[in-house]
N, C-alpha and C. Protein backbone atom coordinates (compact mmCIF):
# COMPACT_ATOMS: atom_id res chain seq x y z
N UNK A 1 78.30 70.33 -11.73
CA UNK A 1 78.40 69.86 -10.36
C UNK A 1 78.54 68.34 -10.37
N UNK A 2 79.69 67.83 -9.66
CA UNK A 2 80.05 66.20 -10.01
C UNK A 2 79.06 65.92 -8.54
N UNK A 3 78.57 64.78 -9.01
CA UNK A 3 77.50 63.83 -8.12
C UNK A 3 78.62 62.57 -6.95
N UNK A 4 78.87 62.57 -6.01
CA UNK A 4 79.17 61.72 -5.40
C UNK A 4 78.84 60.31 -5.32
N UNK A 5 79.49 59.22 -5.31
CA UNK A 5 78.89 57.62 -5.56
C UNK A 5 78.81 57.69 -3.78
N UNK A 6 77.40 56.87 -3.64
CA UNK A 6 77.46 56.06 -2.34
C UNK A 6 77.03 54.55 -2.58
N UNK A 7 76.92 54.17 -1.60
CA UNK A 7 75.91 52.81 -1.90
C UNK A 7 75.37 52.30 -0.98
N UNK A 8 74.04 51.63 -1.11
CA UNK A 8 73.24 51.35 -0.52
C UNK A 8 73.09 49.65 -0.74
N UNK A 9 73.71 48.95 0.98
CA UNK A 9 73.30 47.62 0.62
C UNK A 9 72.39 47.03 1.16
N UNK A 10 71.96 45.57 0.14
CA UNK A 10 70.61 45.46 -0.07
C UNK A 10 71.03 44.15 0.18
N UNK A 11 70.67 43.10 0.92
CA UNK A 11 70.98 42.04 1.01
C UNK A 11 72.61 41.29 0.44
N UNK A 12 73.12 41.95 1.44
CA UNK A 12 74.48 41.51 0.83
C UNK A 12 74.95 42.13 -0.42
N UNK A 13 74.36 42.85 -1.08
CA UNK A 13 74.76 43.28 -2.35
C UNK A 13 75.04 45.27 -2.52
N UNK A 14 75.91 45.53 -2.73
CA UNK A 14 75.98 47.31 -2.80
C UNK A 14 75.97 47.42 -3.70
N UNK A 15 74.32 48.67 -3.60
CA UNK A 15 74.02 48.87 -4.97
C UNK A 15 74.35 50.55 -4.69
N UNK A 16 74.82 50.87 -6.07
CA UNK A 16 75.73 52.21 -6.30
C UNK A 16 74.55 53.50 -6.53
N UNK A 17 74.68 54.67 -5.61
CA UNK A 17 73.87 55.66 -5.90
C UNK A 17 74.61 56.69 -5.96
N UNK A 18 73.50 58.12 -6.30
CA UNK A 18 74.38 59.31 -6.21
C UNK A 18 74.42 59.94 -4.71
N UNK A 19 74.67 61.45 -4.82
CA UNK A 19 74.83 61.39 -3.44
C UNK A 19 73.70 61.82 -2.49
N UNK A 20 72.75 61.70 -3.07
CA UNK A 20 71.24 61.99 -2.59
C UNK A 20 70.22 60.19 -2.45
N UNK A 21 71.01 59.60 -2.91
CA UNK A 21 70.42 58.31 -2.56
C UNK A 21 69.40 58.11 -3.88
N UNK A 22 69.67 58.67 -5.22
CA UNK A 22 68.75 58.09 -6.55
C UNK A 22 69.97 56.97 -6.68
N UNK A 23 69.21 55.67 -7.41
CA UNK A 23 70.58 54.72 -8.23
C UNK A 23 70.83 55.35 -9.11
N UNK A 24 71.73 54.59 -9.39
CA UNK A 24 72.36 54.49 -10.56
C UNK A 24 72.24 53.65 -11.62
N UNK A 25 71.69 52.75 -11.24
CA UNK A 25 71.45 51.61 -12.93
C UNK A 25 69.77 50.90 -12.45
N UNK A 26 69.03 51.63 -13.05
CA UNK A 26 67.72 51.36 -12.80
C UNK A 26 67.45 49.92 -12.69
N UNK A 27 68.11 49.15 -13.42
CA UNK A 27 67.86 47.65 -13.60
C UNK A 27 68.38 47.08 -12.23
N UNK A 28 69.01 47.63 -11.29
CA UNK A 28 69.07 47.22 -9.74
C UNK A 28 68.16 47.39 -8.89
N UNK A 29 67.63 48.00 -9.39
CA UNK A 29 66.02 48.30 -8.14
C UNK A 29 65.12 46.81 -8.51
N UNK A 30 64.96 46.91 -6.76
CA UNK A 30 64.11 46.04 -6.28
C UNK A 30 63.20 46.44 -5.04
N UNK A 31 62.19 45.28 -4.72
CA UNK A 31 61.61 45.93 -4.02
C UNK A 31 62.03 46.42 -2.25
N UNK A 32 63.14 45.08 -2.34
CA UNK A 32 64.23 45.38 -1.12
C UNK A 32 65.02 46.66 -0.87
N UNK A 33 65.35 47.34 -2.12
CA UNK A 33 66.24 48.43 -2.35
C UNK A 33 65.55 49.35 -1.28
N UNK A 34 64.26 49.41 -2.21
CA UNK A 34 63.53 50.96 -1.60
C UNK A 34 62.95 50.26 0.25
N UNK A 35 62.71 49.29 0.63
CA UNK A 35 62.68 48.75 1.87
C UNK A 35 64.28 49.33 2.65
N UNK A 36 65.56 49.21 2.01
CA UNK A 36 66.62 49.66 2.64
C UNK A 36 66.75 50.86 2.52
N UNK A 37 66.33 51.31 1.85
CA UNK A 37 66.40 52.93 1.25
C UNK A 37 65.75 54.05 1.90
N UNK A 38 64.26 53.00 2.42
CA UNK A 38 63.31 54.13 3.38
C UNK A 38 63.65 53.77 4.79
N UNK A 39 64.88 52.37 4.95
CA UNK A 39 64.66 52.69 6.21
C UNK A 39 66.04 53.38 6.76
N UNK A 40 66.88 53.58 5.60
CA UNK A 40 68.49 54.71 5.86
C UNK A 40 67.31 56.05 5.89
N UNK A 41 66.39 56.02 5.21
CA UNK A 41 65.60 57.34 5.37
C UNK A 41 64.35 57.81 6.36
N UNK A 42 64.58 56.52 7.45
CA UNK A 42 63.35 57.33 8.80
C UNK A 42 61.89 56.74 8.36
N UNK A 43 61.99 55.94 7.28
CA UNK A 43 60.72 56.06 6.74
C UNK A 43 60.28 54.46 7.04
N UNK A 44 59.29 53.93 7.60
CA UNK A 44 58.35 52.66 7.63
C UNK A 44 56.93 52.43 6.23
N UNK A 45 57.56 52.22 5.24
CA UNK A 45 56.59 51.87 4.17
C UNK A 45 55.43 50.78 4.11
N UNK A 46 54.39 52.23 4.25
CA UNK A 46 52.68 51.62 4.13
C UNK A 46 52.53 51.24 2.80
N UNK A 47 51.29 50.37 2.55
CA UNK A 47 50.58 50.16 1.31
C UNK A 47 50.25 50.80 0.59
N UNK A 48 49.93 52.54 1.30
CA UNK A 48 49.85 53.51 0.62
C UNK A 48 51.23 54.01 0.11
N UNK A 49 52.52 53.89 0.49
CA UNK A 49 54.06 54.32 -0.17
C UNK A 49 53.80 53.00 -1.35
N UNK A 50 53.57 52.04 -1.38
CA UNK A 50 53.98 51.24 -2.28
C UNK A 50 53.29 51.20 -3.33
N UNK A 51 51.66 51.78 -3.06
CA UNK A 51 51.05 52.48 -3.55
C UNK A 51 51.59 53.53 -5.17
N UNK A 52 52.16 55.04 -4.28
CA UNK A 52 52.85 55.59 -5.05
C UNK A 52 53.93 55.20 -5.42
N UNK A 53 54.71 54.31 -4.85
CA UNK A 53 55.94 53.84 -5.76
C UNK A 53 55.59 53.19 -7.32
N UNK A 54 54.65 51.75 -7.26
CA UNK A 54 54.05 51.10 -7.80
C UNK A 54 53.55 52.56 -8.99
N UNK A 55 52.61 53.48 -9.09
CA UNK A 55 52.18 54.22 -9.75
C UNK A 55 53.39 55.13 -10.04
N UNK A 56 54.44 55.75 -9.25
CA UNK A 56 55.46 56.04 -9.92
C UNK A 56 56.74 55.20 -10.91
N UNK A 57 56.61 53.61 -10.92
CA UNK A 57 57.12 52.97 -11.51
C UNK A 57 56.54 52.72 -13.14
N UNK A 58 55.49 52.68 -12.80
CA UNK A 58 54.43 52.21 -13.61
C UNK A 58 53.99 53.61 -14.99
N UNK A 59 54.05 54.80 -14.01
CA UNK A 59 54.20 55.53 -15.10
C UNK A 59 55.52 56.07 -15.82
N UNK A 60 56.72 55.90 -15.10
CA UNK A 60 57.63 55.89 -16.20
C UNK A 60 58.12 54.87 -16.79
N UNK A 61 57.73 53.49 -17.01
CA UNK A 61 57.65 52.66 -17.60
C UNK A 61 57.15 52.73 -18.92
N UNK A 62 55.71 53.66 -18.77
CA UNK A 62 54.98 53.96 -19.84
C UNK A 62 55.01 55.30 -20.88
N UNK A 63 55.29 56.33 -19.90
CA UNK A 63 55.94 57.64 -20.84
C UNK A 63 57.32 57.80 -20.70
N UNK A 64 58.40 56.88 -20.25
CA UNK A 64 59.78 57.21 -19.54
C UNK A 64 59.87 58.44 -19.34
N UNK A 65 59.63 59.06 -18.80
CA UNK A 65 59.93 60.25 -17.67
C UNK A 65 59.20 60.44 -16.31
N UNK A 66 59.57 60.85 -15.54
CA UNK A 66 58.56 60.94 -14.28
C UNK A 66 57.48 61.52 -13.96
N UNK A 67 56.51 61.07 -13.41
CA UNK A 67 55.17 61.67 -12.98
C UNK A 67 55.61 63.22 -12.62
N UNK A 68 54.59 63.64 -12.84
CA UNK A 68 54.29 64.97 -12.60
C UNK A 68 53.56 65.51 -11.04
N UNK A 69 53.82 66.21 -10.25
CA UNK A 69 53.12 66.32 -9.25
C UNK A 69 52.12 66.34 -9.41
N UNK A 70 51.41 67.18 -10.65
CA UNK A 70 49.92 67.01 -10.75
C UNK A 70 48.97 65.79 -11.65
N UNK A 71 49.90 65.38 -12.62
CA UNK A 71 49.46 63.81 -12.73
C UNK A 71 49.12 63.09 -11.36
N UNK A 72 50.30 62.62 -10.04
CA UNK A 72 49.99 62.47 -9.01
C UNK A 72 48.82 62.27 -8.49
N UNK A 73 48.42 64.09 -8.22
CA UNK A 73 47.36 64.25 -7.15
C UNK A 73 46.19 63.80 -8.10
N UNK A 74 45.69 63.88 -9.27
CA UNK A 74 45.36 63.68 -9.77
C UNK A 74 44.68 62.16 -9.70
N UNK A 75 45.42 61.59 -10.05
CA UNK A 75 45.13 59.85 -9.66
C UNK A 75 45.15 59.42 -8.32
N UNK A 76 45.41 60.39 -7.68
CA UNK A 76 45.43 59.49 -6.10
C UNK A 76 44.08 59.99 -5.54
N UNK A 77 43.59 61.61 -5.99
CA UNK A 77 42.55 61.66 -5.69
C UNK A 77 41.45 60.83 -6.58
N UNK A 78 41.60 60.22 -7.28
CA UNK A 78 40.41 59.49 -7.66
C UNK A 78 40.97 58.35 -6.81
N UNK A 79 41.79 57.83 -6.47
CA UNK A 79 41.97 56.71 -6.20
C UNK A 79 41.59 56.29 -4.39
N UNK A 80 42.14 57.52 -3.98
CA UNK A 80 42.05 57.40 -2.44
C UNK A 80 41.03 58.41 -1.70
N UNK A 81 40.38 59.47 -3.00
CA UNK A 81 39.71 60.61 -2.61
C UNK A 81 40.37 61.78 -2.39
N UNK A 82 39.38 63.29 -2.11
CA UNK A 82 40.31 64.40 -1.91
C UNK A 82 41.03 64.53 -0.27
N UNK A 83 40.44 63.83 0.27
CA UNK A 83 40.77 63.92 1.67
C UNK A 83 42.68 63.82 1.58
N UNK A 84 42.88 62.63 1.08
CA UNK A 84 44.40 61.95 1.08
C UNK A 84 44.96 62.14 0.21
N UNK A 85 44.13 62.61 -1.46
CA UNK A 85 44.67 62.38 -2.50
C UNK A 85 45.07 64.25 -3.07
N UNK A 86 45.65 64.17 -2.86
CA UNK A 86 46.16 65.81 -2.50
C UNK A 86 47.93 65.85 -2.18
N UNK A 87 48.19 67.31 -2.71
CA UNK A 87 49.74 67.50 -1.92
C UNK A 87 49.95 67.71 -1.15
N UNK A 88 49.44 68.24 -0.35
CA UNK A 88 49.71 68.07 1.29
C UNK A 88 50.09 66.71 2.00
N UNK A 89 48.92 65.60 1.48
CA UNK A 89 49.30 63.98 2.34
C UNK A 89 50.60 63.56 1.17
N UNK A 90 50.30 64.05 0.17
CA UNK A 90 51.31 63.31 -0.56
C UNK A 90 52.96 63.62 0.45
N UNK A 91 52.94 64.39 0.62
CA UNK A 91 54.29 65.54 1.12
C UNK A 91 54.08 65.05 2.77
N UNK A 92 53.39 64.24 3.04
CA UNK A 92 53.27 64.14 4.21
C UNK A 92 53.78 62.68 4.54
N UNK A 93 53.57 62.07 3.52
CA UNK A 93 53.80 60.35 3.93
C UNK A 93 55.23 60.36 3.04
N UNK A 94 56.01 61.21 2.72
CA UNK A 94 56.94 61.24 1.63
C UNK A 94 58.24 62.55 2.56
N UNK A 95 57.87 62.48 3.53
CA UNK A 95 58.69 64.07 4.41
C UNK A 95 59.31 64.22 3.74
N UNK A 96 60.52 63.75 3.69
CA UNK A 96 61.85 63.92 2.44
C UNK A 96 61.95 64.46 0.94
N UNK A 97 61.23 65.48 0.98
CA UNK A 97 61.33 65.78 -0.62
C UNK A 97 59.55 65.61 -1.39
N UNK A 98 59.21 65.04 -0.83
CA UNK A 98 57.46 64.32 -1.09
C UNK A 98 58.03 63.63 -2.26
N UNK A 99 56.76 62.98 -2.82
CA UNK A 99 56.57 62.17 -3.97
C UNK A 99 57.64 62.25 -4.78
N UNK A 100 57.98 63.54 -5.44
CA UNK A 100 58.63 63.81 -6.88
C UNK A 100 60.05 63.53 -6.37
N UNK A 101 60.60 63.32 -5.19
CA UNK A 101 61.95 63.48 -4.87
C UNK A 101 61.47 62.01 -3.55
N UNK A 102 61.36 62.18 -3.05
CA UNK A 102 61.89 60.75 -2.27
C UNK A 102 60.93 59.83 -2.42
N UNK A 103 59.86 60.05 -3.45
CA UNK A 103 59.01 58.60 -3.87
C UNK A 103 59.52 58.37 -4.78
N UNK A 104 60.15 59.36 -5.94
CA UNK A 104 61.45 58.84 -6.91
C UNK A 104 62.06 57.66 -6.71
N UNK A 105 63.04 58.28 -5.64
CA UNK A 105 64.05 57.72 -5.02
C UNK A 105 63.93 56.24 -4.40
N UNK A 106 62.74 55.93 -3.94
CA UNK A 106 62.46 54.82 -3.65
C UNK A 106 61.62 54.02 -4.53
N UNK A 107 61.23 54.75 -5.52
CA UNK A 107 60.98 53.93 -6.56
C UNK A 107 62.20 53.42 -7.76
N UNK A 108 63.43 53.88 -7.40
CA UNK A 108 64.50 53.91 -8.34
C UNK A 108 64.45 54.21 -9.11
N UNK A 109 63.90 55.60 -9.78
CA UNK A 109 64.41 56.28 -10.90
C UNK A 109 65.26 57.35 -10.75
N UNK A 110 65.56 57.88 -11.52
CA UNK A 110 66.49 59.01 -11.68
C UNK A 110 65.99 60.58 -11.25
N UNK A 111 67.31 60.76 -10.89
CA UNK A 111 66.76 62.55 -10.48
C UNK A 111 66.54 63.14 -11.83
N UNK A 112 65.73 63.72 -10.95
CA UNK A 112 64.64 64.33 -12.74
C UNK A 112 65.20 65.97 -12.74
N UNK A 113 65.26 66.61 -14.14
CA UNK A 113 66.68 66.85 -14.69
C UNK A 113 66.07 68.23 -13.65
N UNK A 114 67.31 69.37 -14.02
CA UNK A 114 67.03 70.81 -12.89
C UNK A 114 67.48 70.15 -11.33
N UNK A 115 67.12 69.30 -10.75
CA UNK A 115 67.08 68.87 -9.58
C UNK A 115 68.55 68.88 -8.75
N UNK A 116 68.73 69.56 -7.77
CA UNK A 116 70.08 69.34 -7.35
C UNK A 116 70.09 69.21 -5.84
């Protein structure tokens, strides 16, 4: 299945995605990107999105591949408690796909493989 180019611009600059809105050259993400990115996507980013972005950046930095939904809940419930730190809020502050798909996405990594 061929992926469509779009692009998403970011201060004067078009940066190239597929057709679901992941980039394309990780080394273009910024923190403006995902600011333009959530707001083509409905979305107003809290401390808590930057939150999981920040922790979704951060861990594929460190194992290069993407968090796991249950890595996730995992750390957010220690972090924020069970009240918030759960899939339900995760999927809730994330409508679009939750965490694994549009906190990806605004964290600029790649669609993680199976995903279509």
């Amino acid at each position: 299945m061929a992926l469509h180019t779009r692009y998403l611009l970011v201060n004067g600059t078009e940066i190239e995605t597929d057709s679901e809105g992941y980039i394309r050259n990780l080394d273009e993400w910024s923190e403006d990107y995902a600011i333009a990115l959530a707001k083509q996507e409905g979305l107003q980013l809290t401390d808590e999105h930057w939150e999981v972005i920040r922790y979704l950046r951060d861990y594929y930095q460190e194992h290069s591949v993407q968090a796991q939904v249950r890595a996730m809940i995992k750390h957010f419930a220690q972090v924020w408690g069970k009240e918030r730190g759960n899939n339900h809020y995760l999927h809730e502050i994330f409508p679009r796909g939750g965490p694994q798909k549009q906190g990806n996405r605004l964290a600029g990594l790649l669609r993680t493989k199976g995903e279509h």
